[in-house]
C-alpha atoms as a PDB file:
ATOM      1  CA  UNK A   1       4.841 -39.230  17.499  1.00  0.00           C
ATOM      2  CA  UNK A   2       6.706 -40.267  20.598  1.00  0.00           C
ATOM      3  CA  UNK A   3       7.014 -44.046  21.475  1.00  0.00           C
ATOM      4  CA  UNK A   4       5.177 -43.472  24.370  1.00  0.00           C
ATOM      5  CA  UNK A   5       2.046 -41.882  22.720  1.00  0.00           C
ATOM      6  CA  UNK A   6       2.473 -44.929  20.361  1.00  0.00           C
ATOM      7  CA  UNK A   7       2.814 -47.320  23.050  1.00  0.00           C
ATOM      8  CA  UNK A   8      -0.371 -45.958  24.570  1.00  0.00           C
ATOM      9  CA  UNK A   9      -2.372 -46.328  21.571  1.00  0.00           C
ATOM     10  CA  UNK A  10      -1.363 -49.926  21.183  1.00  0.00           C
ATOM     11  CA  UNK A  11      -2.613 -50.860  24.615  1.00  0.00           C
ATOM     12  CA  UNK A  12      -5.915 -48.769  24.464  1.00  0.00           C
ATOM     13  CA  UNK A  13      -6.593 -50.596  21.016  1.00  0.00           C
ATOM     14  CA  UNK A  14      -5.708 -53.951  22.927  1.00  0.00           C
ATOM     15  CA  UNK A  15      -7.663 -53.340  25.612  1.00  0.00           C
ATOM     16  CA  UNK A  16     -10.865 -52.036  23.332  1.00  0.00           C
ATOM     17  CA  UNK A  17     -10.335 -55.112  21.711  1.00  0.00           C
ATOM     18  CA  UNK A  18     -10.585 -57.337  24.441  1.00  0.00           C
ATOM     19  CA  UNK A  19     -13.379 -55.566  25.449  1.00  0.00           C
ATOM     20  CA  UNK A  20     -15.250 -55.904  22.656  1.00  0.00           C
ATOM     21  CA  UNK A  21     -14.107 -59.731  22.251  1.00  0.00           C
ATOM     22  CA  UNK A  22     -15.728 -59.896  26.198  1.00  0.00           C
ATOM     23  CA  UNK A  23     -19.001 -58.480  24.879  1.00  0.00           C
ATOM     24  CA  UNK A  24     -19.766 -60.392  21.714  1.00  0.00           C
ATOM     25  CA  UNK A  25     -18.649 -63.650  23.518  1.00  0.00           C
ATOM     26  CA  UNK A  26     -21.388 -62.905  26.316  1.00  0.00           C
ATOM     27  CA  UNK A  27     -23.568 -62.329  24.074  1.00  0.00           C
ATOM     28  CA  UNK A  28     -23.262 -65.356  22.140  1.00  0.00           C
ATOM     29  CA  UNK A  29     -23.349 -66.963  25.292  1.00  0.00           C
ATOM     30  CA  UNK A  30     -26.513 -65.961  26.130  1.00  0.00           C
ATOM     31  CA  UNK A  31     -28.195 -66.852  23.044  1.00  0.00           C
ATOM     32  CA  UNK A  32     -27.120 -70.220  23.600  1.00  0.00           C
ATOM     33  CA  UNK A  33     -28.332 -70.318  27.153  1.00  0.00           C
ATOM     34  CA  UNK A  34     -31.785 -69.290  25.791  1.00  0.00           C
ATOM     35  CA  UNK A  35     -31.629 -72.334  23.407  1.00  0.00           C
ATOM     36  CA  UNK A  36     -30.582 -74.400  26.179  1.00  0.00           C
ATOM     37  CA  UNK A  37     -33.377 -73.263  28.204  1.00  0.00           C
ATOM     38  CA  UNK A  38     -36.199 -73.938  25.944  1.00  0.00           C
ATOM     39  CA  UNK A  39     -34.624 -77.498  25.340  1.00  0.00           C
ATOM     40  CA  UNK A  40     -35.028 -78.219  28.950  1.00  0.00           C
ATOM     41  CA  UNK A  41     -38.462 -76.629  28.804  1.00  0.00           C
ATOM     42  CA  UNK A  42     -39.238 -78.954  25.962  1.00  0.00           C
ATOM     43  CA  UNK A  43     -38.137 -82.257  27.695  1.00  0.00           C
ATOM     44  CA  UNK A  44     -39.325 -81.523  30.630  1.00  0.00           C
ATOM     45  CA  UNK A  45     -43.005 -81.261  28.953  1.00  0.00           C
ATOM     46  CA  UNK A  46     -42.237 -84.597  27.116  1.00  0.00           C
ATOM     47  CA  UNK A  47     -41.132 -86.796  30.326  1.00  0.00           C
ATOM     48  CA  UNK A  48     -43.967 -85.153  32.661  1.00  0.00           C
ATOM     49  CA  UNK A  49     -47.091 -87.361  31.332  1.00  0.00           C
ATOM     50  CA  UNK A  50     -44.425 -90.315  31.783  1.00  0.00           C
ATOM     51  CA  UNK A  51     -43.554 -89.796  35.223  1.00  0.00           C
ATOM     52  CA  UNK A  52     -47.048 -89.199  36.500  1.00  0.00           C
ATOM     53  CA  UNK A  53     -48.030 -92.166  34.934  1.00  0.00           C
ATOM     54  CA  UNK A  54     -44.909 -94.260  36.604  1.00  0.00           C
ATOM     55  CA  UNK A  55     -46.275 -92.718  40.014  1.00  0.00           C
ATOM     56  CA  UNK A  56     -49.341 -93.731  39.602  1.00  0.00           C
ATOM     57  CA  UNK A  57     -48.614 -97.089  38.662  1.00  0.00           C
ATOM     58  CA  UNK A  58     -46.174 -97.374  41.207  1.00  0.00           C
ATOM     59  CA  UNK A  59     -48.681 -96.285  44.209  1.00  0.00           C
ATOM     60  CA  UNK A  60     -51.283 -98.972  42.985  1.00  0.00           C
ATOM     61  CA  UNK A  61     -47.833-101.143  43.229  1.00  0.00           C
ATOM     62  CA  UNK A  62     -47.937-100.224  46.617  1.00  0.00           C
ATOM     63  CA  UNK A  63     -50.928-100.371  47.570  1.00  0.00           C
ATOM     64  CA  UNK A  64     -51.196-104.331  46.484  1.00  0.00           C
ATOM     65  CA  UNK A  65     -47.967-105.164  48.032  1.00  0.00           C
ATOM     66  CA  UNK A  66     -49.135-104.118  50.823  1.00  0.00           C
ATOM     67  CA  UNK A  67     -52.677-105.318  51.001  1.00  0.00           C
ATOM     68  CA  UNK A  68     -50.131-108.750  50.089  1.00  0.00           C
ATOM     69  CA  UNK A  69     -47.764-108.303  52.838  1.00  0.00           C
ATOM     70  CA  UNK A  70     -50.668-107.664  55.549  1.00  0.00           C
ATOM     71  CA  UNK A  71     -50.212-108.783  59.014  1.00  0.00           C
ATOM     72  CA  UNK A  72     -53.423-111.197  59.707  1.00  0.00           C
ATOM     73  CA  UNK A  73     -55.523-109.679  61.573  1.00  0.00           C
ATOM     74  CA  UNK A  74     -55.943-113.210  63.692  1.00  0.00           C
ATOM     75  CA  UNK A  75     -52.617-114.736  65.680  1.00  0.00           C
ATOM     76  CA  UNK A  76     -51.984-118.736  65.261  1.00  0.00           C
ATOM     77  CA  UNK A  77     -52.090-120.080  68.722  1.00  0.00           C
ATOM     78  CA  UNK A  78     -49.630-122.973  70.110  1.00  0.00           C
ATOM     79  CA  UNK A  79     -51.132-126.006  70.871  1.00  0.00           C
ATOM     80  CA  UNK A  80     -48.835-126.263  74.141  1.00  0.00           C
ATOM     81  CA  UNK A  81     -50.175-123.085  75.989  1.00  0.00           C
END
């Protein structure tokens, strides 16, 4: 064998090894992402009855400080005028 052909052997070996190092690291990363994606799913589920509820309450919040807050619906007059 020539160095050349041997030379050429090493760096198609290299290169199918990065390759294949590329595709089982994808992979891997994918199958994590699906993981992460469900958790999300999950918590998302869990925190939804919570919010509603904290929009809810805060609308009825609202709603009272406003009634509270309410310009009269008379004016105070001045004795002077």
């Amino acid at each position: 064998m020539k160095p050349s052909e041997i030379f050429s052997y090493v760096i198609g070996t290299l290169g199918l090894g990065i390759l294949s190092w590329g595709a089982l690291t994808l992979y891997d990363m994918n199958a994590n992402m699906a993981v992460v994606t469900y958790k999300v799913e999950e918590n998302y589920n869990m925190i939804k009855p919570m919010w509603q509820d904290f929009l809810v309450r805060s609308a009825k919040y609202d709603e009272h400080k406003s009634e509270f807050h309410a310009v009269p619906s008379h004016q105070a007059s001045i004795q002077g005028e």
